[in-house]
PDB file of N, CA and C in Angstrom:
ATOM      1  N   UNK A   1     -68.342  76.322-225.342  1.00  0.00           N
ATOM      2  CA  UNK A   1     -67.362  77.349-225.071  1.00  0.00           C
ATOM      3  C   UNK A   1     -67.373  78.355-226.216  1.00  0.00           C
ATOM      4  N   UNK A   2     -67.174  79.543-225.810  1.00  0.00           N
ATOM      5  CA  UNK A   2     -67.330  80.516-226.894  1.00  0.00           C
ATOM      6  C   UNK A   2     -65.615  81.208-226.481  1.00  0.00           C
ATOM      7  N   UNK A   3     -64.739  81.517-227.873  1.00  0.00           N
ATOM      8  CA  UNK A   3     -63.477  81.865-227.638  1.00  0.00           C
ATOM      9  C   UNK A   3     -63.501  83.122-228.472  1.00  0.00           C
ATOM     10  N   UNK A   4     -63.322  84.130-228.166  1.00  0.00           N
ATOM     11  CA  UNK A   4     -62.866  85.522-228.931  1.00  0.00           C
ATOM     12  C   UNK A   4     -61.923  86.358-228.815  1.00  0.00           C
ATOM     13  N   UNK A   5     -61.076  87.520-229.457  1.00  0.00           N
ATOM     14  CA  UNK A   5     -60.311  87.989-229.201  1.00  0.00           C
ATOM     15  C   UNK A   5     -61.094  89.541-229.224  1.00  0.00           C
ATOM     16  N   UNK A   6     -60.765  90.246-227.829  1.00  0.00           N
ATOM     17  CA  UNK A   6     -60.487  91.303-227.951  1.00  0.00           C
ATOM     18  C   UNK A   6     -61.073  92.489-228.777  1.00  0.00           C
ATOM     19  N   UNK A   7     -60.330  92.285-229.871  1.00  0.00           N
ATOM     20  CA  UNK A   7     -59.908  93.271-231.132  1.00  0.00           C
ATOM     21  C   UNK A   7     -60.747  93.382-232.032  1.00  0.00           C
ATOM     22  N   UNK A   8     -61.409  92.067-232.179  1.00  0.00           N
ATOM     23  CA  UNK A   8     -62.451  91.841-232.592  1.00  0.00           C
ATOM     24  C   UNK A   8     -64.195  92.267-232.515  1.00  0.00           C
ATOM     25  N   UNK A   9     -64.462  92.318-230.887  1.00  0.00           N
ATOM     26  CA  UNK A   9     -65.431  92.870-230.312  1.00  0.00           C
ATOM     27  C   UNK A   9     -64.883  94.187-230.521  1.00  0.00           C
ATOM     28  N   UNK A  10     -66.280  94.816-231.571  1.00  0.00           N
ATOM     29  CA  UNK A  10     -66.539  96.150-231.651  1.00  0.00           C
ATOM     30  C   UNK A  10     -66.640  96.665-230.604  1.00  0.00           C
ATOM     31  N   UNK A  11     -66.513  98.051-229.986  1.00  0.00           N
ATOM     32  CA  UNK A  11     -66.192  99.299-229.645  1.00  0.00           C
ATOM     33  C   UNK A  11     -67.505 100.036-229.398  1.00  0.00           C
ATOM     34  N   UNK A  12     -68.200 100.714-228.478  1.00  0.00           N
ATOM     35  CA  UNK A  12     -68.580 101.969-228.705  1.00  0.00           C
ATOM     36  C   UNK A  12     -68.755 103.175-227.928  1.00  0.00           C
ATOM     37  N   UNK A  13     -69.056 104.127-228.128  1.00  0.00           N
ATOM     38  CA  UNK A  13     -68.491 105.223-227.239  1.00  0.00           C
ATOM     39  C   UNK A  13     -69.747 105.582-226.444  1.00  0.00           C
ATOM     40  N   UNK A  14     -69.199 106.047-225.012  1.00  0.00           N
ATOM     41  CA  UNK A  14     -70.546 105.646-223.883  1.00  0.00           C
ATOM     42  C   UNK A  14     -70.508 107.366-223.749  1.00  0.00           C
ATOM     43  N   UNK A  15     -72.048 107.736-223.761  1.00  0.00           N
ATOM     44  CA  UNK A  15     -72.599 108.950-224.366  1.00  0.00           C
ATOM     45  C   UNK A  15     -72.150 110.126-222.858  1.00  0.00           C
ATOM     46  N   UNK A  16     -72.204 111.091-223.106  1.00  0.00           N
ATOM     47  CA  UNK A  16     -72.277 111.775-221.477  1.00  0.00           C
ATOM     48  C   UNK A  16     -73.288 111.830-220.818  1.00  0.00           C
ATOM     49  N   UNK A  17     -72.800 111.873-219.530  1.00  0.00           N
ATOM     50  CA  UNK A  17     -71.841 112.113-219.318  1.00  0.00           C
ATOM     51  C   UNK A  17     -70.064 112.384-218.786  1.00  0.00           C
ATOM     52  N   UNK A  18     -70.025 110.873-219.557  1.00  0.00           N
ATOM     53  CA  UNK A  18     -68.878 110.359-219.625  1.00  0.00           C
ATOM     54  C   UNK A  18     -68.124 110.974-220.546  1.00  0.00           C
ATOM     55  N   UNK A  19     -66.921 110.757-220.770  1.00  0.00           N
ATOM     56  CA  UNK A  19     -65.916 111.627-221.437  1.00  0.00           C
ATOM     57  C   UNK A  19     -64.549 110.809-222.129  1.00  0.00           C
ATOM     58  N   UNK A  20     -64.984 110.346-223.152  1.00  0.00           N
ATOM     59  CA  UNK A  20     -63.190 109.933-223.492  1.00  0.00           C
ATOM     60  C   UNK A  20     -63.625 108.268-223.293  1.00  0.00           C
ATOM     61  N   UNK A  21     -64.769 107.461-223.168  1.00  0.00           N
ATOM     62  CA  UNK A  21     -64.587 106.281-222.854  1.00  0.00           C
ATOM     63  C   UNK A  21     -65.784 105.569-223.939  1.00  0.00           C
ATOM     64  N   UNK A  22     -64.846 104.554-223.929  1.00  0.00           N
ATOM     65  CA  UNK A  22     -65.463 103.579-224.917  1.00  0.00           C
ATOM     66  C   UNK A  22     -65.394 101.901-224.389  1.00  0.00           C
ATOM     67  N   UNK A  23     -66.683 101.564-224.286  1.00  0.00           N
ATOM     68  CA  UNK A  23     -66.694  99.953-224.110  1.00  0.00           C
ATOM     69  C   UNK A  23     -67.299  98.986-225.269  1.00  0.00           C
ATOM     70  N   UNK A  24     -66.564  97.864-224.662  1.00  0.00           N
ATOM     71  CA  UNK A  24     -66.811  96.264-225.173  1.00  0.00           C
ATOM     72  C   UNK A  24     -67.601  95.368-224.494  1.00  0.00           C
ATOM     73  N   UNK A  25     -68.636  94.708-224.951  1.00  0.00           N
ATOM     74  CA  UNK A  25     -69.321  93.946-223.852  1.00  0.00           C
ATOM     75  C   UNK A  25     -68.780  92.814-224.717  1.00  0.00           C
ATOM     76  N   UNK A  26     -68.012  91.873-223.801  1.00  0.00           N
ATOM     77  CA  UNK A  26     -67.122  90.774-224.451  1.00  0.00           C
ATOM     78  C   UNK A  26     -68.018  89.203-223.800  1.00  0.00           C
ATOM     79  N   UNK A  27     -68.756  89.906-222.814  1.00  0.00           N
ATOM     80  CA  UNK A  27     -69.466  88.298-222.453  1.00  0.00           C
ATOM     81  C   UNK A  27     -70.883  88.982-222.312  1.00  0.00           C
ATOM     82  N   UNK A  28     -72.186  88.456-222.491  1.00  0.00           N
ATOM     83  CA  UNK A  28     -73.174  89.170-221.863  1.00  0.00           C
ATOM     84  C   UNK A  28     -74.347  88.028-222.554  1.00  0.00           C
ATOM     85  N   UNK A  29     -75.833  88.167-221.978  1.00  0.00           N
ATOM     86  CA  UNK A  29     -76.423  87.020-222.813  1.00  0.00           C
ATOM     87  C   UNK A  29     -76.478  86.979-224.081  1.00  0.00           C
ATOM     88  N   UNK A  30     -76.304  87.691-224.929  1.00  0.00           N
ATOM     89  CA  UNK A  30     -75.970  87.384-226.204  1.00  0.00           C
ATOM     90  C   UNK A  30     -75.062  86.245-226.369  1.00  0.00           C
ATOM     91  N   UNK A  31     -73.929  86.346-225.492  1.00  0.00           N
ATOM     92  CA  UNK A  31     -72.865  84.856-225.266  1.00  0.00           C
ATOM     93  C   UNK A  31     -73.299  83.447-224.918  1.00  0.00           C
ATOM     94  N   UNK A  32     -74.586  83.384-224.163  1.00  0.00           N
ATOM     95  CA  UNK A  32     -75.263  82.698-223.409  1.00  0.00           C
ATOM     96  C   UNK A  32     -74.878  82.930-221.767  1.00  0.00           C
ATOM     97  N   UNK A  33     -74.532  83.542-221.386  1.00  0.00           N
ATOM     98  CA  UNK A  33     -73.964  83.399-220.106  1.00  0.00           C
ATOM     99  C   UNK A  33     -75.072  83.861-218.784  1.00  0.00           C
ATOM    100  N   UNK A  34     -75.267  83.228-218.480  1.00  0.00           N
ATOM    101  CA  UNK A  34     -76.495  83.271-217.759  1.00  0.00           C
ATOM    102  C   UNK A  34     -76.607  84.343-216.302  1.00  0.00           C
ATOM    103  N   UNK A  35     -75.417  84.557-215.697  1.00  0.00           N
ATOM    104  CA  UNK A  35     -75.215  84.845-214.561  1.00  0.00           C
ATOM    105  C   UNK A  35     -74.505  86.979-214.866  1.00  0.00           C
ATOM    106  N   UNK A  36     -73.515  86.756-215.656  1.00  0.00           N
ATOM    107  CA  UNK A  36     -72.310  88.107-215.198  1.00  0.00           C
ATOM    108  C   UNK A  36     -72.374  88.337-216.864  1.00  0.00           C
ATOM    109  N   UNK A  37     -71.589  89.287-216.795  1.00  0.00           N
ATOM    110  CA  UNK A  37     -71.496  89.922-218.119  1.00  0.00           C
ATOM    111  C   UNK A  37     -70.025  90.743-217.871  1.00  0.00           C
ATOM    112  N   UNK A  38     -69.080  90.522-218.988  1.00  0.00           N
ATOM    113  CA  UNK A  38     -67.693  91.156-218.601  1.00  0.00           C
ATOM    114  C   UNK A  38     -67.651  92.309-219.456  1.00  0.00           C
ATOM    115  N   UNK A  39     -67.688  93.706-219.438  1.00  0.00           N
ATOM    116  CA  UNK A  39     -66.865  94.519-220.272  1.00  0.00           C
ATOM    117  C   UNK A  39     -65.931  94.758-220.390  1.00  0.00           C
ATOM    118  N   UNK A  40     -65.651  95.811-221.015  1.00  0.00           N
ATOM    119  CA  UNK A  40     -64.229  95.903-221.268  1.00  0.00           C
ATOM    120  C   UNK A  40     -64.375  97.417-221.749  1.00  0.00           C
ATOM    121  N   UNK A  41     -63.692  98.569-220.777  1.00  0.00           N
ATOM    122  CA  UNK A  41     -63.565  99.753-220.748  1.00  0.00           C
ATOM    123  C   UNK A  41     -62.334 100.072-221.689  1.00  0.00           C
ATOM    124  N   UNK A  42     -62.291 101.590-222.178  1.00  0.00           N
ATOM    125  CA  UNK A  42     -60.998 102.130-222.434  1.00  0.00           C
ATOM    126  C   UNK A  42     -61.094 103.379-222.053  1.00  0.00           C
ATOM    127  N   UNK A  43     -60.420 104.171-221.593  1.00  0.00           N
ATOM    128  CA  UNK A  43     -60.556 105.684-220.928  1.00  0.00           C
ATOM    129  C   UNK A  43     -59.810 106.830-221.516  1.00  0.00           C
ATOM    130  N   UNK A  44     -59.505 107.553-222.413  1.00  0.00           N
ATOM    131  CA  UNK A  44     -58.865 107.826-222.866  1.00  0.00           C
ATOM    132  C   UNK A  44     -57.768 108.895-221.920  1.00  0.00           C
ATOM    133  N   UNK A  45     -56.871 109.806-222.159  1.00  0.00           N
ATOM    134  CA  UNK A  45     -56.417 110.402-221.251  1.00  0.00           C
ATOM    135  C   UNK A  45     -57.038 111.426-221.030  1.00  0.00           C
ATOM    136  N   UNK A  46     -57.504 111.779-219.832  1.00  0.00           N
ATOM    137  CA  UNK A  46     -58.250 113.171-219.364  1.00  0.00           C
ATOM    138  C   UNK A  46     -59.685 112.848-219.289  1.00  0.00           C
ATOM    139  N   UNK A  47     -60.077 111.563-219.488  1.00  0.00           N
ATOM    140  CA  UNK A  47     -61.516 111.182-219.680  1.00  0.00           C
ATOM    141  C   UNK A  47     -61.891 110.419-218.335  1.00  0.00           C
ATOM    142  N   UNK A  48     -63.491 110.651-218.334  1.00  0.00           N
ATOM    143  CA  UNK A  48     -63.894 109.544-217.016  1.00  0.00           C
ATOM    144  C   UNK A  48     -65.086 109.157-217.262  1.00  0.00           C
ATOM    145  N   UNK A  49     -65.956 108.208-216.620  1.00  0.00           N
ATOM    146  CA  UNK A  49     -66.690 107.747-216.674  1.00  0.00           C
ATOM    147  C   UNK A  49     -67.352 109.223-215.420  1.00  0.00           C
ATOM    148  N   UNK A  50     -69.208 108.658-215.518  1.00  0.00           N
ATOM    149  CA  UNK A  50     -69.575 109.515-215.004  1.00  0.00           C
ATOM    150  C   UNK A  50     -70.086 109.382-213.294  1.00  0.00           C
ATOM    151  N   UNK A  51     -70.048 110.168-212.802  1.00  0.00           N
ATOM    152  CA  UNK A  51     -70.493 109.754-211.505  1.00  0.00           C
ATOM    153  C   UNK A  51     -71.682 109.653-210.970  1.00  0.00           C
ATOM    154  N   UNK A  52     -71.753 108.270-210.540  1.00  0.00           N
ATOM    155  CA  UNK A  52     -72.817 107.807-210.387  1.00  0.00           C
ATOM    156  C   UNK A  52     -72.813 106.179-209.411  1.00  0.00           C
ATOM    157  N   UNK A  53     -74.485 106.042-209.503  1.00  0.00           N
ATOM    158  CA  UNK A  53     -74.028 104.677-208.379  1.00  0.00           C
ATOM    159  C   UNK A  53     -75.728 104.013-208.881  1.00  0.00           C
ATOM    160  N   UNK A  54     -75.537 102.794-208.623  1.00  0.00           N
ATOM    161  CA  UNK A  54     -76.667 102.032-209.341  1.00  0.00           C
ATOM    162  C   UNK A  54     -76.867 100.733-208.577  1.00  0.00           C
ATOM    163  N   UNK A  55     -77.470 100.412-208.017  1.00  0.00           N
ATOM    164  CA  UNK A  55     -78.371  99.198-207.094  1.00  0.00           C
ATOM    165  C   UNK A  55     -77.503  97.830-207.260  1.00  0.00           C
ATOM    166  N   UNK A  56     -76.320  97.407-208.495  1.00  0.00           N
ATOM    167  CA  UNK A  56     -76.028  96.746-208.593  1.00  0.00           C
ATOM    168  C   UNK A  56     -74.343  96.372-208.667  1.00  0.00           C
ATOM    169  N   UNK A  57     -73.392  95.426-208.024  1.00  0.00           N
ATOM    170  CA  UNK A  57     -72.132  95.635-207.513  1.00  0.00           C
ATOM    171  C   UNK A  57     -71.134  95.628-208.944  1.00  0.00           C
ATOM    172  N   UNK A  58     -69.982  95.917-209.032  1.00  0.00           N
ATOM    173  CA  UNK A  58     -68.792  95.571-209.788  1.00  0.00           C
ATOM    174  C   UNK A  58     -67.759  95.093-209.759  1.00  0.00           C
ATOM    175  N   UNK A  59     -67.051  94.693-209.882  1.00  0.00           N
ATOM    176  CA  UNK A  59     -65.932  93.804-209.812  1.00  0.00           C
ATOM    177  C   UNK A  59     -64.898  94.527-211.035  1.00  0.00           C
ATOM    178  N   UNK A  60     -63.842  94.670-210.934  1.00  0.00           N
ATOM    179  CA  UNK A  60     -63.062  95.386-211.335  1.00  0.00           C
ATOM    180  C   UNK A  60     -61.475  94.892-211.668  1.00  0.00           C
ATOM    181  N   UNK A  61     -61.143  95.368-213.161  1.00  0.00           N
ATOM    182  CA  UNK A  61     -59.537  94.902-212.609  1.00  0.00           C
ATOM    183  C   UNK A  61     -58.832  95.866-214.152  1.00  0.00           C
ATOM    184  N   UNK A  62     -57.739  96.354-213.637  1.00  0.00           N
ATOM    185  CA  UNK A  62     -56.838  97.272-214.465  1.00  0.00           C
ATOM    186  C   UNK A  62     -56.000  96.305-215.190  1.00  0.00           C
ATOM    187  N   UNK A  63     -56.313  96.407-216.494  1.00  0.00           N
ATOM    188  CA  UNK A  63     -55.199  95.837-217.620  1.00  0.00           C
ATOM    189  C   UNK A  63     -54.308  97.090-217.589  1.00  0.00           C
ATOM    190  N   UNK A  64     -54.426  98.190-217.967  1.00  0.00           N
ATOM    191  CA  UNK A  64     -53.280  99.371-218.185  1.00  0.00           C
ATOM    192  C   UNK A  64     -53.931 100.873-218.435  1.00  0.00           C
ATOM    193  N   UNK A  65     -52.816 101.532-217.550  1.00  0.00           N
ATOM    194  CA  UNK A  65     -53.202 103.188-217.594  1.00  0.00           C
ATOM    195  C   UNK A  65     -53.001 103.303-216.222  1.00  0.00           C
ATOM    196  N   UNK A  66     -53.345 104.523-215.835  1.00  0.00           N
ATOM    197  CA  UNK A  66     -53.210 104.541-214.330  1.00  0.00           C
ATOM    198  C   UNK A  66     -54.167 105.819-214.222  1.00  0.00           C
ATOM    199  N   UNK A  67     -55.069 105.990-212.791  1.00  0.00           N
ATOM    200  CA  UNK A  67     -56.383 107.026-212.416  1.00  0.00           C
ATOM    201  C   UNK A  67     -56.205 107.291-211.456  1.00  0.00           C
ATOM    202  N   UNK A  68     -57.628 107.733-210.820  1.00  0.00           N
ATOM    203  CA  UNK A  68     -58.057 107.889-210.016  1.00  0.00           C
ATOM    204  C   UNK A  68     -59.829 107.072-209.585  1.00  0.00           C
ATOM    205  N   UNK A  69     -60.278 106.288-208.682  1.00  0.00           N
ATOM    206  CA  UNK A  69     -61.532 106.101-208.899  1.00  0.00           C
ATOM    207  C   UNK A  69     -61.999 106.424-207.626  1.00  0.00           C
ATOM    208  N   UNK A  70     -63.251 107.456-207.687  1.00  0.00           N
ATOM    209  CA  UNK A  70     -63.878 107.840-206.545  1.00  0.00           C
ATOM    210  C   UNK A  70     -65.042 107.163-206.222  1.00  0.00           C
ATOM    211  N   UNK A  71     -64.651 107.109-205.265  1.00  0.00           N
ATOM    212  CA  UNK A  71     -65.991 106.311-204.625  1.00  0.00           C
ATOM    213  C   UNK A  71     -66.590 106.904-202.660  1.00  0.00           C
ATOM    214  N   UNK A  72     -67.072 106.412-201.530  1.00  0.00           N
ATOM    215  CA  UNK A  72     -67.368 106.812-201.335  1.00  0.00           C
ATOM    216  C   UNK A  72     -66.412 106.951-199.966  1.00  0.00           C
ATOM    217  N   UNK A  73     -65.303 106.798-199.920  1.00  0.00           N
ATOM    218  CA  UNK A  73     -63.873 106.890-199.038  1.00  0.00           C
ATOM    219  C   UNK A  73     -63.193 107.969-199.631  1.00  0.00           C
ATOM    220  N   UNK A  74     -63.886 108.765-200.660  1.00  0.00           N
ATOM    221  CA  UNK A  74     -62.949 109.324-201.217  1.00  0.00           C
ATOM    222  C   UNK A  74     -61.957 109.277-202.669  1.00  0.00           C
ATOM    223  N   UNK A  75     -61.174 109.765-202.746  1.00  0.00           N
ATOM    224  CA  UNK A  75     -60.454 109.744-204.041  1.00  0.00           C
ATOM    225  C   UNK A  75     -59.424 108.049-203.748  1.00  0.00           C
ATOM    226  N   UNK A  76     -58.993 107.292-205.137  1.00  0.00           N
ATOM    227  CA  UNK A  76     -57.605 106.444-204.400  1.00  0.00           C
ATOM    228  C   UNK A  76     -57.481 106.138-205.966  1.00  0.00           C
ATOM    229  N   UNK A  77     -56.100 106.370-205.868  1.00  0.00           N
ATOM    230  CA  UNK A  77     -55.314 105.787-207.231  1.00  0.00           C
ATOM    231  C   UNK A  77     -55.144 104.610-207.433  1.00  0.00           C
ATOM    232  N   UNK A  78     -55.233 104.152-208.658  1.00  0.00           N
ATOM    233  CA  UNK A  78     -54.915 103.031-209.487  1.00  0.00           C
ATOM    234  C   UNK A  78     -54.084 102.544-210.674  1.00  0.00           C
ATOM    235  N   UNK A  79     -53.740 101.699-210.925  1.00  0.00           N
ATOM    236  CA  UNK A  79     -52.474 101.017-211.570  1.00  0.00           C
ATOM    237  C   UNK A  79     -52.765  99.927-212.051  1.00  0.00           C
ATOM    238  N   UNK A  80     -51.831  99.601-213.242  1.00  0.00           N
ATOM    239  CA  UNK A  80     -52.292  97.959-213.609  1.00  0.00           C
ATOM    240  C   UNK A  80     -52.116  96.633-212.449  1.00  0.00           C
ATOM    241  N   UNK A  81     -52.710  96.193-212.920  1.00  0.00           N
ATOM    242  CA  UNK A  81     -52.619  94.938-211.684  1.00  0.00           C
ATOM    243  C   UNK A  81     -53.824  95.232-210.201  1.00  0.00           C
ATOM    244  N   UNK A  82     -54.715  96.566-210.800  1.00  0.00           N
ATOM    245  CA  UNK A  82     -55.350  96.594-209.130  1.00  0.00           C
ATOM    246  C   UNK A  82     -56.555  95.950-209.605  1.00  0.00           C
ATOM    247  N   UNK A  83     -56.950  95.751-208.518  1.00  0.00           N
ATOM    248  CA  UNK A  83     -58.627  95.275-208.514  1.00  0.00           C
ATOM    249  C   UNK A  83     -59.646  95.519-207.275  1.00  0.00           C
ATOM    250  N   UNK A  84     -60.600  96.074-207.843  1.00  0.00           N
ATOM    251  CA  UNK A  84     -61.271  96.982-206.943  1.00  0.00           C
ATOM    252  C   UNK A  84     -62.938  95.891-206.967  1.00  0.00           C
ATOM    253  N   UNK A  85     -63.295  96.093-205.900  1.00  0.00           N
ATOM    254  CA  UNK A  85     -64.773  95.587-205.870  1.00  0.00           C
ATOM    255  C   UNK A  85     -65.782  97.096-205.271  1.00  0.00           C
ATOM    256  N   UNK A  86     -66.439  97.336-206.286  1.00  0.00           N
ATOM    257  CA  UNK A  86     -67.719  98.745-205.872  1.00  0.00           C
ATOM    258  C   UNK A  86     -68.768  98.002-205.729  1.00  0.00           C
ATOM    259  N   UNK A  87     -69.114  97.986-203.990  1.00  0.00           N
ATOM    260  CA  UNK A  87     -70.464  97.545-204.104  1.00  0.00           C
ATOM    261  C   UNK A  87     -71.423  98.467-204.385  1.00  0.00           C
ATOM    262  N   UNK A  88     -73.160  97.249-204.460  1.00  0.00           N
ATOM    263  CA  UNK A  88     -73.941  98.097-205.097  1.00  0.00           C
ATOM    264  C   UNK A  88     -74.531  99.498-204.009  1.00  0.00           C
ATOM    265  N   UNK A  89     -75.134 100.441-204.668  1.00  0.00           N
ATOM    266  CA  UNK A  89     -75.471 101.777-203.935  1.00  0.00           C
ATOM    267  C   UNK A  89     -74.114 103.172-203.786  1.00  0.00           C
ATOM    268  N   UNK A  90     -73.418 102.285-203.878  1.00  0.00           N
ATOM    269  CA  UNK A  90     -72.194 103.257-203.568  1.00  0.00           C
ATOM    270  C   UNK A  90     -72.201 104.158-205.063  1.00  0.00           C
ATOM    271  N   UNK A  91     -71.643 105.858-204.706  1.00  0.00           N
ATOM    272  CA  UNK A  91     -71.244 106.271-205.605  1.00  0.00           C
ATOM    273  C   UNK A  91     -69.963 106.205-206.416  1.00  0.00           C
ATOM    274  N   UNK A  92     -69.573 106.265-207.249  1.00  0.00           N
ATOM    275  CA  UNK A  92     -68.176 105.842-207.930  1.00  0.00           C
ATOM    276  C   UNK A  92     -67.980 106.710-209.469  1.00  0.00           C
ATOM    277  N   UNK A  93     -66.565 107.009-210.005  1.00  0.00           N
ATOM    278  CA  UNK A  93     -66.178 107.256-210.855  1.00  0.00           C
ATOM    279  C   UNK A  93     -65.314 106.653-211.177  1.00  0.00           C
ATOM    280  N   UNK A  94     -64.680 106.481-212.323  1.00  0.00           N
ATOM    281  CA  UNK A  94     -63.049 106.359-212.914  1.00  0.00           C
ATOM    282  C   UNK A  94     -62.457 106.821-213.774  1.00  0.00           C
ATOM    283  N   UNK A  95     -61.611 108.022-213.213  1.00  0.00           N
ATOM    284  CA  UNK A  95     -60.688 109.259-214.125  1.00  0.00           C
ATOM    285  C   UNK A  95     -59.334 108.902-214.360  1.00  0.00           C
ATOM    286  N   UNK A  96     -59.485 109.026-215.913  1.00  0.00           N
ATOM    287  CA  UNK A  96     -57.689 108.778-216.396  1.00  0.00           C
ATOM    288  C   UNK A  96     -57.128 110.111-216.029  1.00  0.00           C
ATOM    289  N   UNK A  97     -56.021 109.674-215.129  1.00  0.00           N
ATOM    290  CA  UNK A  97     -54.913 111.208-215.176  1.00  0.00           C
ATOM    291  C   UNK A  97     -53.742 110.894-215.484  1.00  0.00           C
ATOM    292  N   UNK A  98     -53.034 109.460-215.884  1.00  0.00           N
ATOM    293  CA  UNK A  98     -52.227 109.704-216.617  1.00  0.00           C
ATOM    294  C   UNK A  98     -52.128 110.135-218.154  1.00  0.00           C
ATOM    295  N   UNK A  99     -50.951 109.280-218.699  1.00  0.00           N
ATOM    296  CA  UNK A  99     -50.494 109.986-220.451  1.00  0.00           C
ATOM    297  C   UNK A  99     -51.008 108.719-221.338  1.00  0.00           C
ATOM    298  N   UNK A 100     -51.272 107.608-221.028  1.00  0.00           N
ATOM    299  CA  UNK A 100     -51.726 106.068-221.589  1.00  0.00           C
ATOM    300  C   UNK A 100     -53.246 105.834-221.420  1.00  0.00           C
ATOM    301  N   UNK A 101     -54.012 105.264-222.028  1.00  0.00           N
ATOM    302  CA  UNK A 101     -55.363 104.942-222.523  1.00  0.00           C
ATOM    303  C   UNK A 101     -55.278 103.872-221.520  1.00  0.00           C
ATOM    304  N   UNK A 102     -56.322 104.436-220.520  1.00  0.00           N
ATOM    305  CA  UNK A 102     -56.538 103.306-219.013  1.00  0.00           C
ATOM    306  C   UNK A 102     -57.770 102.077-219.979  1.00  0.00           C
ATOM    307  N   UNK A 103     -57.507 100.596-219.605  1.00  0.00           N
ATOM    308  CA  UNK A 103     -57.871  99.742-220.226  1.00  0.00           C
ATOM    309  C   UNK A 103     -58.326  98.625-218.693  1.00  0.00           C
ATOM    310  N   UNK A 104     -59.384  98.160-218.617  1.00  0.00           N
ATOM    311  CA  UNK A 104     -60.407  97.780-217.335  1.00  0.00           C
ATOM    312  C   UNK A 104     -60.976  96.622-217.872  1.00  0.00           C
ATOM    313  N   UNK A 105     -61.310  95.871-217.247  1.00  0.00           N
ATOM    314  CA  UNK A 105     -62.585  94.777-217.456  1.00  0.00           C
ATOM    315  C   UNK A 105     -63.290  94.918-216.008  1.00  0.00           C
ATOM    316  N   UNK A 106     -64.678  95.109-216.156  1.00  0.00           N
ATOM    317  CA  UNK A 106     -65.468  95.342-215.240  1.00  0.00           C
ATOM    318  C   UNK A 106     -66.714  93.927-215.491  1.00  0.00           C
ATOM    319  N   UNK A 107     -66.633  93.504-214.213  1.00  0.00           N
ATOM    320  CA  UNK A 107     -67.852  92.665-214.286  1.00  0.00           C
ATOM    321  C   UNK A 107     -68.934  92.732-213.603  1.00  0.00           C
ATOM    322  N   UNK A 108     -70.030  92.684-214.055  1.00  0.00           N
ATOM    323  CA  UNK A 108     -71.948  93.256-213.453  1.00  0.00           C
ATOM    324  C   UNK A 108     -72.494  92.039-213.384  1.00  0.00           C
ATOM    325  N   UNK A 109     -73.190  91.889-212.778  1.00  0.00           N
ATOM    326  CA  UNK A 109     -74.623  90.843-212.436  1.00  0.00           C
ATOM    327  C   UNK A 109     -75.488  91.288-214.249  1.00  0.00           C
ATOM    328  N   UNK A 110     -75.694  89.774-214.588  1.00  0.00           N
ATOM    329  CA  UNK A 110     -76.692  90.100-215.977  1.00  0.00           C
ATOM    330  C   UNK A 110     -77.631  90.666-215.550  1.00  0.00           C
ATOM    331  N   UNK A 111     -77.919  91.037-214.450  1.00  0.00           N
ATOM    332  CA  UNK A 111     -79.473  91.556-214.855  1.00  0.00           C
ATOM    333  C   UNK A 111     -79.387  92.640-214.851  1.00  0.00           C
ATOM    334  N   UNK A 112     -78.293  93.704-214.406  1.00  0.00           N
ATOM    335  CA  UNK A 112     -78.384  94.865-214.454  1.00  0.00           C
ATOM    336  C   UNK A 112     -77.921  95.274-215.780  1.00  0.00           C
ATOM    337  N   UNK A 113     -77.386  94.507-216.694  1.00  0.00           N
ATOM    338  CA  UNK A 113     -77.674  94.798-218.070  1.00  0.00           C
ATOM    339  C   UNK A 113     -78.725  95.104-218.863  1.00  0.00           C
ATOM    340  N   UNK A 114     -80.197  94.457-218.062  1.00  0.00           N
ATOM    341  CA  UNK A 114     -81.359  94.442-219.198  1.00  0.00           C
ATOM    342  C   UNK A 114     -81.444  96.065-218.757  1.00  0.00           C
ATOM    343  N   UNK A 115     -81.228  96.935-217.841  1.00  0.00           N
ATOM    344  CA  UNK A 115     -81.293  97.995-217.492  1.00  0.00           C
ATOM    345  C   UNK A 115     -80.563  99.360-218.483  1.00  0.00           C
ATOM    346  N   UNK A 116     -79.301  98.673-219.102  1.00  0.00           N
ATOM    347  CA  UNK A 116     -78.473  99.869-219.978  1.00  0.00           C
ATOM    348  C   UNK A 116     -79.142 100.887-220.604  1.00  0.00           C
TER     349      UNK A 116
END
């Protein structure tokens, strides 16, 4: 078992064209974990990730902040407590429009990591 906090896992800021966001890869094979890999987003306010869509699915869930994430239904807001699944191919974004630093854990298939 591997136990960490958070606060601990360094930070870094994801290049454009994204805007305002910074991740944590808190599980990934470096952990040993053979299968998924968990990040851990932060969005700042007015910032988004970029739009785009990639062969492989996500799994999703809002610790805090509140957006918008587009995908391919369209625009739909979000809140803490949601959880969204983007499958793979689909296009998608996630824009902070509130006043609080939107905070996510997103989980990927490892293999689309060796890809970053």
């Amino acid at each position: 078992m591997k136990k960490q906090r958070l606060g601990d896992v360094p930070s870094t800021g994801v290049p454009a064209p994204a805007s305002g966001v910074r991740i944590r890869w808190l599980i990934d094979e470096k952990s040993g974990a053979p299968n998924f890999a968990m990040r851990h987003f932060e969005i700042a306010p007015g910032g988004h990730t970029p739009l785009h869509a990639h062969d492989w699915e996500h799994e999703v869930f809002i610790l805090a902040g509140s957006g918008v994430v587009v995908g391919d239904d369209g625009e739909s807001a979000f809140a803490p407590d949601d959880v969204m699944f983007m499958p793979g191919g689909e296009e998608h974004q996630f824009r902070n429009t509130g006043t609080d630093t939107v905070s996510m854990l997103c989980l990927v298939p490892l293999s689309s990591t060796q890809k970053k």
